[in-house]
N, C-alpha and C. Protein backbone atom coordinates (compact mmCIF):
# COMPACT_ATOMS: atom_id res chain seq x y z
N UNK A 1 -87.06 -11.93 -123.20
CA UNK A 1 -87.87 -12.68 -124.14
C UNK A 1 -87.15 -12.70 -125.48
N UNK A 2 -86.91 -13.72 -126.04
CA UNK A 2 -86.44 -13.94 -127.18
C UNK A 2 -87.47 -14.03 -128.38
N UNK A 3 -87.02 -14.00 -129.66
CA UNK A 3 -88.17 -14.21 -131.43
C UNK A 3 -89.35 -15.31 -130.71
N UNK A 4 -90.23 -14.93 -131.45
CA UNK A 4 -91.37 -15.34 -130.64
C UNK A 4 -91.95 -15.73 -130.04
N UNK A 5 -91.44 -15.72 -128.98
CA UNK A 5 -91.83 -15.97 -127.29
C UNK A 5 -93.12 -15.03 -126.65
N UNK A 6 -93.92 -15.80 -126.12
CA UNK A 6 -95.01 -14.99 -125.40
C UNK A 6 -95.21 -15.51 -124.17
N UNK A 7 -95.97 -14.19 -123.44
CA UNK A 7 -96.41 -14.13 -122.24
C UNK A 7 -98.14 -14.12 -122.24
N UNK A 8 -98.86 -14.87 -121.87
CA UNK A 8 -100.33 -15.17 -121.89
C UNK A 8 -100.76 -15.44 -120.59
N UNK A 9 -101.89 -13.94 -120.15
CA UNK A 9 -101.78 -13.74 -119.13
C UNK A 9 -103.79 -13.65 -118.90
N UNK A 10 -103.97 -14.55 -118.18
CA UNK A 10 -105.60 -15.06 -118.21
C UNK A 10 -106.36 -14.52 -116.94
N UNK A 11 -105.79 -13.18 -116.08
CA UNK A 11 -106.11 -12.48 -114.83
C UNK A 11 -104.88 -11.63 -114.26
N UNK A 12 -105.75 -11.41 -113.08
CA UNK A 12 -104.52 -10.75 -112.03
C UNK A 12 -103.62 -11.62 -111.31
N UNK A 13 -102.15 -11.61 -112.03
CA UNK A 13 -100.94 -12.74 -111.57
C UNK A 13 -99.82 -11.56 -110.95
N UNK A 14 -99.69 -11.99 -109.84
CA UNK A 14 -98.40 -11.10 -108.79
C UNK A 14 -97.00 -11.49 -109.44
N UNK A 15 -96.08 -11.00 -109.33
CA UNK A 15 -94.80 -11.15 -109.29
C UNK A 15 -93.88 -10.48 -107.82
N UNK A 16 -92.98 -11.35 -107.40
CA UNK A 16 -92.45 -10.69 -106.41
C UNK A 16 -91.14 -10.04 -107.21
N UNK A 17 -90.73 -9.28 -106.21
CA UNK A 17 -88.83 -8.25 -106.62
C UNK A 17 -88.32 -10.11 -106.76
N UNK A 18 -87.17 -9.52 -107.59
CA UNK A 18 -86.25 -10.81 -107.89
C UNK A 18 -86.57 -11.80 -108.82
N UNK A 19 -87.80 -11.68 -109.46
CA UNK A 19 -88.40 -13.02 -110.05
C UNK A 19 -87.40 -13.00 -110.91
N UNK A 20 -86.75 -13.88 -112.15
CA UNK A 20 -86.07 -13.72 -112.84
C UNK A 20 -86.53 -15.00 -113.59
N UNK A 21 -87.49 -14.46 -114.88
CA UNK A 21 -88.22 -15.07 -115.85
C UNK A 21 -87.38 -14.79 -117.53
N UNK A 22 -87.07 -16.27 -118.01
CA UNK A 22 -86.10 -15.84 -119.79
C UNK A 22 -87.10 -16.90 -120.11
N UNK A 23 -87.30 -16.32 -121.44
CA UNK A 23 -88.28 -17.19 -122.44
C UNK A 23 -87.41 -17.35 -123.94
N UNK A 24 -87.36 -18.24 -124.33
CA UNK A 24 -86.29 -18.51 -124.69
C UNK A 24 -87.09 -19.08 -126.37
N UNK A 25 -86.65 -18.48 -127.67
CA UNK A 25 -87.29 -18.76 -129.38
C UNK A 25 -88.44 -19.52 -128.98
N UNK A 26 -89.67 -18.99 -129.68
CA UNK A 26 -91.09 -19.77 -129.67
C UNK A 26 -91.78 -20.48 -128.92
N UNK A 27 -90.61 -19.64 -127.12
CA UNK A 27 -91.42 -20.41 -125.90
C UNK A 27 -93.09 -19.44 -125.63
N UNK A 28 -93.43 -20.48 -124.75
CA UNK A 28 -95.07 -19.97 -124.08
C UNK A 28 -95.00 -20.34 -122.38
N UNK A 29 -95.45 -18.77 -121.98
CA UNK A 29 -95.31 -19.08 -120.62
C UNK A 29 -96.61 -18.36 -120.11
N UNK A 30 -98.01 -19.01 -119.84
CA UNK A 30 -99.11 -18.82 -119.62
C UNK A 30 -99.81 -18.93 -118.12
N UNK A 31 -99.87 -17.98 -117.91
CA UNK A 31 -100.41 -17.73 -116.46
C UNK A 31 -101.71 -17.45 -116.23
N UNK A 32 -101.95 -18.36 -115.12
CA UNK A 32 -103.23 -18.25 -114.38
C UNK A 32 -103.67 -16.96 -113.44
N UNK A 33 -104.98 -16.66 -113.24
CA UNK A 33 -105.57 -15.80 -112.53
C UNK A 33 -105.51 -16.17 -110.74
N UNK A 34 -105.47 -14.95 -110.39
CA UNK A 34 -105.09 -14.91 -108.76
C UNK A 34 -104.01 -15.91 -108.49
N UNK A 35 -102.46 -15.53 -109.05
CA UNK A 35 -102.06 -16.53 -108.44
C UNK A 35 -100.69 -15.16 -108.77
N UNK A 36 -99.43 -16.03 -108.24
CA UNK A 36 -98.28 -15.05 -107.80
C UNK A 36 -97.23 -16.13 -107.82
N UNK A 37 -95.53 -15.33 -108.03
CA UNK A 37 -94.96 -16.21 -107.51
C UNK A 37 -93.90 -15.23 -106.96
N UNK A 38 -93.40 -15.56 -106.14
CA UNK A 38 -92.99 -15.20 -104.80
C UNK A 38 -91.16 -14.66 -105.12
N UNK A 39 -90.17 -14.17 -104.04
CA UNK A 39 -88.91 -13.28 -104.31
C UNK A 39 -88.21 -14.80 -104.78
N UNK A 40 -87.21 -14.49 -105.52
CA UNK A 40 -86.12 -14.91 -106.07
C UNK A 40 -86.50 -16.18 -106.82
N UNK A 41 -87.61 -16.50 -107.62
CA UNK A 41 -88.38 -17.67 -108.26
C UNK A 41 -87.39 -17.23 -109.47
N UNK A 42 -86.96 -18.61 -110.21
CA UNK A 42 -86.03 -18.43 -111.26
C UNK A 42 -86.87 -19.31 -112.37
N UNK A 43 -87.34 -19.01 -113.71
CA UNK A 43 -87.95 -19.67 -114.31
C UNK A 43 -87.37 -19.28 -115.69
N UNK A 44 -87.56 -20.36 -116.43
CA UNK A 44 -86.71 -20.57 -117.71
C UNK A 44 -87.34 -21.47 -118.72
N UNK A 45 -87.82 -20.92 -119.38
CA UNK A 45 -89.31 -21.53 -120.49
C UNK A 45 -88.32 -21.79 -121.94
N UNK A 46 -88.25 -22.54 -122.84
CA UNK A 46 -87.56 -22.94 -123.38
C UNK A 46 -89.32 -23.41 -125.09
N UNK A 47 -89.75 -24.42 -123.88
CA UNK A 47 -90.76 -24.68 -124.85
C UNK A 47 -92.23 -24.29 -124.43
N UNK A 48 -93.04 -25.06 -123.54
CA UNK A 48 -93.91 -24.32 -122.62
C UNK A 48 -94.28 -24.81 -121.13
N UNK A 49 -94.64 -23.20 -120.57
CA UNK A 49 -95.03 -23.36 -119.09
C UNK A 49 -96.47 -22.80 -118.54
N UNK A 50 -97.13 -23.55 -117.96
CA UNK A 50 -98.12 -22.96 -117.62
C UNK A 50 -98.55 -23.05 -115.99
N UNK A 51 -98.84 -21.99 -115.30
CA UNK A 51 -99.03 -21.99 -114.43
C UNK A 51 -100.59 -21.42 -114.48
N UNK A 52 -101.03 -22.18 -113.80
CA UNK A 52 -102.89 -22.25 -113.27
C UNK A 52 -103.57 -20.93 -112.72
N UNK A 53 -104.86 -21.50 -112.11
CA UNK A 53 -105.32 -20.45 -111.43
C UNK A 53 -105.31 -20.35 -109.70
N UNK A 54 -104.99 -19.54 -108.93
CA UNK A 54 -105.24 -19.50 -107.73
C UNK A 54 -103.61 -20.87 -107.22
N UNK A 55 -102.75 -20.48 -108.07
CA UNK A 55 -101.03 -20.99 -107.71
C UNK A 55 -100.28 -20.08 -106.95
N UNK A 56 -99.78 -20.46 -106.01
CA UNK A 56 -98.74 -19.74 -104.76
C UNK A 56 -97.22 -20.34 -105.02
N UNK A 57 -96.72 -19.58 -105.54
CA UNK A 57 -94.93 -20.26 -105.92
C UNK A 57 -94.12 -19.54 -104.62
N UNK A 58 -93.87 -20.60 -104.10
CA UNK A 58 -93.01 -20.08 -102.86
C UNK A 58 -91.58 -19.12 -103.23
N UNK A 59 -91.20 -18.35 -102.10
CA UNK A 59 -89.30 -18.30 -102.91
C UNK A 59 -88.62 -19.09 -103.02
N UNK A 60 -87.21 -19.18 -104.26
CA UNK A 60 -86.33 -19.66 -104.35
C UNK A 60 -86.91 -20.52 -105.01
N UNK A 61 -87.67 -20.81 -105.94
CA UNK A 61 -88.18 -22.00 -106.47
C UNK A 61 -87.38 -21.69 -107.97
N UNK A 62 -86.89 -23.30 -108.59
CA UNK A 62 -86.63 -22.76 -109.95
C UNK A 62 -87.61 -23.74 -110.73
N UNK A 63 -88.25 -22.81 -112.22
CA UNK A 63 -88.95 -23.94 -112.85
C UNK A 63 -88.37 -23.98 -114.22
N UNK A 64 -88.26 -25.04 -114.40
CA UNK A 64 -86.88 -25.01 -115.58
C UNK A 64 -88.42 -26.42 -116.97
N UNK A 65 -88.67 -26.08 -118.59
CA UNK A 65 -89.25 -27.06 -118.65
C UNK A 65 -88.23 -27.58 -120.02
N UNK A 66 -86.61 -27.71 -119.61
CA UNK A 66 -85.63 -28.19 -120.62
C UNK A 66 -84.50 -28.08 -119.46
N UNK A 67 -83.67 -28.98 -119.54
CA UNK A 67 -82.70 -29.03 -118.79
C UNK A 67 -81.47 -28.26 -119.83
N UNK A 68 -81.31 -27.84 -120.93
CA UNK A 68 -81.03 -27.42 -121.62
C UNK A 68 -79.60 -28.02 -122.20
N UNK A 69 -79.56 -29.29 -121.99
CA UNK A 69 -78.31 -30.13 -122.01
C UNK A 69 -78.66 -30.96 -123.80
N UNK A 70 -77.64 -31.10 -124.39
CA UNK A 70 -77.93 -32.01 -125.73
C UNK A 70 -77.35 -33.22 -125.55
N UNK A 71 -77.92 -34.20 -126.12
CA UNK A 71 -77.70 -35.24 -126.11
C UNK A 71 -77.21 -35.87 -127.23
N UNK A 72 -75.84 -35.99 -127.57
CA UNK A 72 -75.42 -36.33 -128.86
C UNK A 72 -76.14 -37.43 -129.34
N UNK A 73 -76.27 -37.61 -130.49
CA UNK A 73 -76.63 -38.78 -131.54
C UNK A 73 -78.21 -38.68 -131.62
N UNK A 74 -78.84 -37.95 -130.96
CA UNK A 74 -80.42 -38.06 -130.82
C UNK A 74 -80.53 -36.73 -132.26
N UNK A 75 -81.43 -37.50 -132.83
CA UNK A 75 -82.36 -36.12 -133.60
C UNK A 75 -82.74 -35.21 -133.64
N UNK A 76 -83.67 -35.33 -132.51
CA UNK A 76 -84.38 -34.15 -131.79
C UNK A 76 -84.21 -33.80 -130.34
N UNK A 77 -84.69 -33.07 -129.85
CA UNK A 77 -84.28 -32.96 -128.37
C UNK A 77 -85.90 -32.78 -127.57
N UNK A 78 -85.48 -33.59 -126.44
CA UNK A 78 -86.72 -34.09 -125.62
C UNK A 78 -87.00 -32.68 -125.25
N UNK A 79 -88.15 -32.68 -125.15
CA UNK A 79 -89.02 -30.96 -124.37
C UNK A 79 -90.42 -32.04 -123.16
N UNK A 80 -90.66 -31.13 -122.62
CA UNK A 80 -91.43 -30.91 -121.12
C UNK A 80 -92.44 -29.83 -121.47
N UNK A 81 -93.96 -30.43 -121.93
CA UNK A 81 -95.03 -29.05 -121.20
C UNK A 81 -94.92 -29.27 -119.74
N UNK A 82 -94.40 -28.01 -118.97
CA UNK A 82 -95.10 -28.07 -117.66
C UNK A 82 -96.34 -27.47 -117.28
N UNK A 83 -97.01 -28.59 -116.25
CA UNK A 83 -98.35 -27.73 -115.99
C UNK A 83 -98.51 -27.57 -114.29
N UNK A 84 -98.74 -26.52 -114.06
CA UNK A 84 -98.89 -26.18 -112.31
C UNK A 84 -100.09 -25.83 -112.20
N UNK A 85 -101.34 -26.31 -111.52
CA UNK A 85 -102.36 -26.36 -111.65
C UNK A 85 -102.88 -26.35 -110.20
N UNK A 86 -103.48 -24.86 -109.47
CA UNK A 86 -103.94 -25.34 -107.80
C UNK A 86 -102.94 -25.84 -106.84
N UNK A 87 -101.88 -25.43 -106.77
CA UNK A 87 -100.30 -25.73 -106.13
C UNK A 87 -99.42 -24.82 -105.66
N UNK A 88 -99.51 -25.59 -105.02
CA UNK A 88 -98.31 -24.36 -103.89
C UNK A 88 -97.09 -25.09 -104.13
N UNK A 89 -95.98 -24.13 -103.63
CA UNK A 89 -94.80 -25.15 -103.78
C UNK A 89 -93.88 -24.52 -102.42
């Protein structure tokens, strides 16, 4: 977790061995109740992520919500709320 990055956690959320979660300056990565995500899930929060209630993240899943690539000549750089809501993957 990087400068002010949080974890917001709204129940009982599983993690499997392997998860490998970076939150990355003034990201939000907010989790839902009864839900889990499963071995080797790779997730990488940049701006924000939210995962629901009663969500099943299969393995090997990556959830990325910045491709983390710049785009010369642009101003600002495009961001992604993701929302996982009642989903399996």
């Amino acid at each position: 977790m990087q400068k002010n990055s949080r974890i917001i956690m709204h129940g009982d959320f599983s993690f499997a061995y392997a998860a490998d979660i970076r939150l990355f300056d003034d990201a939000s990565l907010i989790l839902g109740k009864n839900s889990y995500i499963n071995t080797n899930v790779l997730i990488r929060c940049k701006n924000r992520i939210e995962i629901g209630d009663n969500c099943a993240i299969s393995y090997n899943v990556s959830i990325f919500d910045d491709d983390f690539h710049e785009i010369k000549k642009m101003k600002e750089n495009l961001c992604v709320t993701l929302h996982l809501f009642t989903f399996c993957i």
